[in-house]
Protein backbone atom coordinates (compact mmCIF):
# COMPACT_ATOMS: atom_id res chain seq x y z
CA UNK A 1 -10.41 -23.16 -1.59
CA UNK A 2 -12.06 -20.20 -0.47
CA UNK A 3 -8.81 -18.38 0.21
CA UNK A 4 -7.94 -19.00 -3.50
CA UNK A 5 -11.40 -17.66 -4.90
CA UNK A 6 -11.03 -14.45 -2.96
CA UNK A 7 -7.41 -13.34 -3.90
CA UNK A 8 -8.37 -13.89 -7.29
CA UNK A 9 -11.21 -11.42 -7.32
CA UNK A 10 -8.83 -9.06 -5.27
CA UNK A 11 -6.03 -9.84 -7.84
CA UNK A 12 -8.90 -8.75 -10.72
CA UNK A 13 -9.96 -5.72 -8.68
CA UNK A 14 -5.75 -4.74 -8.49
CA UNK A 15 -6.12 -5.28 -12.08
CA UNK A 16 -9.04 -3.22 -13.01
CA UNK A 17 -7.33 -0.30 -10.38
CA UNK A 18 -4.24 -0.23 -11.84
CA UNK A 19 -5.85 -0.25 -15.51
CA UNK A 20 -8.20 2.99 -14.17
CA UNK A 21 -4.90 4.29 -13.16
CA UNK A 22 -3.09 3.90 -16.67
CA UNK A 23 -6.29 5.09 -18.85
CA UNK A 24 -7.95 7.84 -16.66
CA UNK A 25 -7.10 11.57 -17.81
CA UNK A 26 -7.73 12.94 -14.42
CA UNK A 27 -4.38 13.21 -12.48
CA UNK A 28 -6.19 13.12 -8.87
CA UNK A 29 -8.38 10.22 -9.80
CA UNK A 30 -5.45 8.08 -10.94
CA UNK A 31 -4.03 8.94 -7.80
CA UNK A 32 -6.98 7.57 -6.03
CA UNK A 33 -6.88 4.59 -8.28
CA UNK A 34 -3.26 4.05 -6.99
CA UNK A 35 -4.41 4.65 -3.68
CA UNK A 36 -7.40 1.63 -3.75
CA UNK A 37 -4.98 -0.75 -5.86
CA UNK A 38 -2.45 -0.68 -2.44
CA UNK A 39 -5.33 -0.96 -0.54
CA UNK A 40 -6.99 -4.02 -2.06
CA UNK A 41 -3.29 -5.81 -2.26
CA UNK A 42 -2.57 -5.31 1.89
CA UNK A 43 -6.49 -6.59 2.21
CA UNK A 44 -4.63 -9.83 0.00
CA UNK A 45 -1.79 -9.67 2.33
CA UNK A 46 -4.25 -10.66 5.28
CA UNK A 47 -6.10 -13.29 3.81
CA UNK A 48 -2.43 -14.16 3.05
CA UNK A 49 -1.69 -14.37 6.60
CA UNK A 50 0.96 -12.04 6.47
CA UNK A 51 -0.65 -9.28 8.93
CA UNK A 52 3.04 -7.70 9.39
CA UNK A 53 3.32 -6.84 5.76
CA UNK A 54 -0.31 -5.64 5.23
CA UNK A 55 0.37 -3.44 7.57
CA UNK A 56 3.28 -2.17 6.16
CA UNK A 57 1.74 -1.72 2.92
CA UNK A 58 -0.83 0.51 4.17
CA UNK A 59 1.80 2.42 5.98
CA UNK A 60 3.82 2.41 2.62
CA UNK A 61 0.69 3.36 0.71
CA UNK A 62 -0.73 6.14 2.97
CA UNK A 63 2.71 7.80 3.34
CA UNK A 64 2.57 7.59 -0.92
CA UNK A 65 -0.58 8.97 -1.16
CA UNK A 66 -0.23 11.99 1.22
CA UNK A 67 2.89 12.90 -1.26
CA UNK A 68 1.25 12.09 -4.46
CA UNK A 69 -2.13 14.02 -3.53
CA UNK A 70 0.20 17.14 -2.67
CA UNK A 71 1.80 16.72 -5.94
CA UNK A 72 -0.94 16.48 -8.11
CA UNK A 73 -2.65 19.19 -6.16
CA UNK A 74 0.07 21.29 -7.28
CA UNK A 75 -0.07 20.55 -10.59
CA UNK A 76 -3.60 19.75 -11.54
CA UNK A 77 -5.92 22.29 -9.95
CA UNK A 78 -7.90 21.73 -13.45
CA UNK A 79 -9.61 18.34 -11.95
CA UNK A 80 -10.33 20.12 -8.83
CA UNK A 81 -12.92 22.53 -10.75
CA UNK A 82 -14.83 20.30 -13.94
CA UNK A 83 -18.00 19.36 -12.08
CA UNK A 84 -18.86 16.28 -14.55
CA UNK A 85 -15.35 14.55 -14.09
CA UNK A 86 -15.76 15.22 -9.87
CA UNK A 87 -19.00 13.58 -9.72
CA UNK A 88 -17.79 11.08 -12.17
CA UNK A 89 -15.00 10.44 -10.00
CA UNK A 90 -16.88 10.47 -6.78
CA UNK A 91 -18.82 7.19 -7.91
CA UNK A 92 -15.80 5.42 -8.97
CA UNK A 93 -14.70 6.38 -6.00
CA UNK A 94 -17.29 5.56 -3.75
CA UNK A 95 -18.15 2.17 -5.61
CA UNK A 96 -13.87 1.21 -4.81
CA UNK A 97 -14.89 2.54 -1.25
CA UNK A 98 -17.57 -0.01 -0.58
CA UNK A 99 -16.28 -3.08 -2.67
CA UNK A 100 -12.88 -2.60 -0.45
CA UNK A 101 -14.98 -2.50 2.66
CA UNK A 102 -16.80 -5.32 1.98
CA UNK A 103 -13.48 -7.58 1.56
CA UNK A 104 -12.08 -5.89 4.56
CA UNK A 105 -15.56 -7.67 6.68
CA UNK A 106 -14.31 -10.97 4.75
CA UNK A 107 -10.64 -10.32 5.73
CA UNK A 108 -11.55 -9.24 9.31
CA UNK A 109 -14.24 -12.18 10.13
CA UNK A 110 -11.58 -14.38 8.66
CA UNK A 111 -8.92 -13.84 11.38
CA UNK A 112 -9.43 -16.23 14.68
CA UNK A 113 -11.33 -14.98 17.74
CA UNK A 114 -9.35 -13.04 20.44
CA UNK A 115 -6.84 -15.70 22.62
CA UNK A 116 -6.89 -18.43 20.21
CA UNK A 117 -3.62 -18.81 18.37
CA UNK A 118 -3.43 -17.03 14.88
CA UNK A 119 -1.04 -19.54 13.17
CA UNK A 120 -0.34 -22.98 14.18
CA UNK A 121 3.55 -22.20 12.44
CA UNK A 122 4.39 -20.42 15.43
CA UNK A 123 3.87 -23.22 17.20
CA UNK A 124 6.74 -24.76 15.08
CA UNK A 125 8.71 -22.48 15.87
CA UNK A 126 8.67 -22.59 19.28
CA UNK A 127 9.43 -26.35 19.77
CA UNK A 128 12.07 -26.77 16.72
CA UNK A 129 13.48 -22.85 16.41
CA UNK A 130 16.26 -22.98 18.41
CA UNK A 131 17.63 -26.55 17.56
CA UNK A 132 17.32 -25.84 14.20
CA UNK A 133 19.05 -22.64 13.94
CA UNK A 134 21.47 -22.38 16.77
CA UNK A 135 20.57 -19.02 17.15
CA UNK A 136 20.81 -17.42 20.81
CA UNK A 137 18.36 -14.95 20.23
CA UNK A 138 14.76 -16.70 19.48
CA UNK A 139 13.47 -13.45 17.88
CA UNK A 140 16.49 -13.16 15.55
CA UNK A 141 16.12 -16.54 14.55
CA UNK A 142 12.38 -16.13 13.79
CA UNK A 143 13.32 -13.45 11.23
CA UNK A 144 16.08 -13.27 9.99
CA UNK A 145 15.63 -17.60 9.39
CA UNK A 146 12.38 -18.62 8.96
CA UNK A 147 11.04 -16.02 7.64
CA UNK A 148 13.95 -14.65 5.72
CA UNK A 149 12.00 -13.75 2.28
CA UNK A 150 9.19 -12.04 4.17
CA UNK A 151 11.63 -9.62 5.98
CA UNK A 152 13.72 -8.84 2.75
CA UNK A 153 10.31 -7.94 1.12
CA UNK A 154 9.79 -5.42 3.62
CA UNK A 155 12.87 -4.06 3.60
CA UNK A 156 11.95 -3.37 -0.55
CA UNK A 157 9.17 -2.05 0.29
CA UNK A 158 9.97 0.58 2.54
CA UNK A 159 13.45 1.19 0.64
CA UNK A 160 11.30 1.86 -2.64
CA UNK A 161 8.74 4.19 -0.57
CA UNK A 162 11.01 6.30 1.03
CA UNK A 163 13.48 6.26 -2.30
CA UNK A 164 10.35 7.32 -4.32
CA UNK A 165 9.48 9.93 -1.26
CA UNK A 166 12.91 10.88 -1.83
CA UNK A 167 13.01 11.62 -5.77
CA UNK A 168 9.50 13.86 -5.80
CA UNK A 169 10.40 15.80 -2.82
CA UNK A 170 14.08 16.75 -3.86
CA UNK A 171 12.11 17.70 -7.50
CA UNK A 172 9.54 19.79 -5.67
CA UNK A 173 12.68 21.68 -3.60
CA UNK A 174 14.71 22.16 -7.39
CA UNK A 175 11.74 23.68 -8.76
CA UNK A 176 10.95 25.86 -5.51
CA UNK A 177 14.70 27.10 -6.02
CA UNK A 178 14.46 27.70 -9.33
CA UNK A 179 11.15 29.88 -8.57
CA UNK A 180 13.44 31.64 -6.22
CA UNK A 181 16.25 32.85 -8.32
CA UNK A 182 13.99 33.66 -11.67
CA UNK A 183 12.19 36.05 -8.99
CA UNK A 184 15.18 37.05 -7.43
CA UNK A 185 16.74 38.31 -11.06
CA UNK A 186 13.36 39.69 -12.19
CA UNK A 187 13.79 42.22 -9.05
């Protein structure tokens, strides 16, 4: 029941991120907002038990950032110099900072000590996998079987990241070639 409680508040704190995201008028702080909304959903993917995807998703959502940061940087050096929206932005910042940290204590004291067995599925898996499936290869079986849904997620995920990856940085080289030629036919 405890479980439950806590992805809700996560699930309201992905809200309230992604809602910064839509309304702020700062490019770099929505980026940020992004940023802690990806964050607080692979924190959900632990207390999930799914530690493969959470780590994917910050993978996914570091990767996203370092593009989106360069991007913005690029285009809105106007955030980078208003002192009232920085500071403002610091403390929204900063308070996403600590409330993140704080579930990532819960999420961490949460997992089982060091040795003892993480999931009592795998057990499952061991005794009945192989009779079940037919599979030669355990491993295989494990994945592509059981846990079908989980690996097709991640396969989204990491499609969408480097399609998305994709799509800004083959913008960013049209508009450095177009930079080229209108300089090369002003000389």
């Amino acid at each position: 029941m405890g479980t439950v409680i806590i992805l809700h508040i996560l699930l309201g704190f992905m809200i309230v991120g992604a809602i910064i995201t839509i309304e702020i008028k700062n490019m770099l702080s929505a980026v940020i907002a992004v940023g802690a909304v990806g964050f607080i959903l692979s924190i959900a993917f632990m207390f999930l038990g799914a530690p493969d995807i959470a780590i994917t998703q910050v993978v996914v959502e570091i990767l996203s950032l370092i593009i989106l940061i360069r991007a913005t940087i690029n285009v809105d050096n106007v955030a980078i110099e208003k002192k009232e929206e920085v500071i403002f932005s610091n403390r929204i910042t900063l308070i996403f900072i600590g409330i993140i940290l704080v579930f990532a204590w819960f999420a961490f004291h949460a997992l089982p000590q060091f040795g003892e067995p993480s999931m009592r599925v795998s057990q499952y898996y061991l005794t009945h996998g192989l009779q079940e499936v037919g599979a030669t290869n355990f491993v295989t079986s494990v994945i592509l079987d059981y846990r079908a849904y989980d690996t097709f997620g991640e396969a989204i995920v990491l499609f969408t990241a480097i399609s998305g990856a994709f799509a800004i940085l083959r913008r960013w080289k049209k508009e450095q070639h177009e930079d080229f030629l209108r300089i090369d036919r002003e000389n």
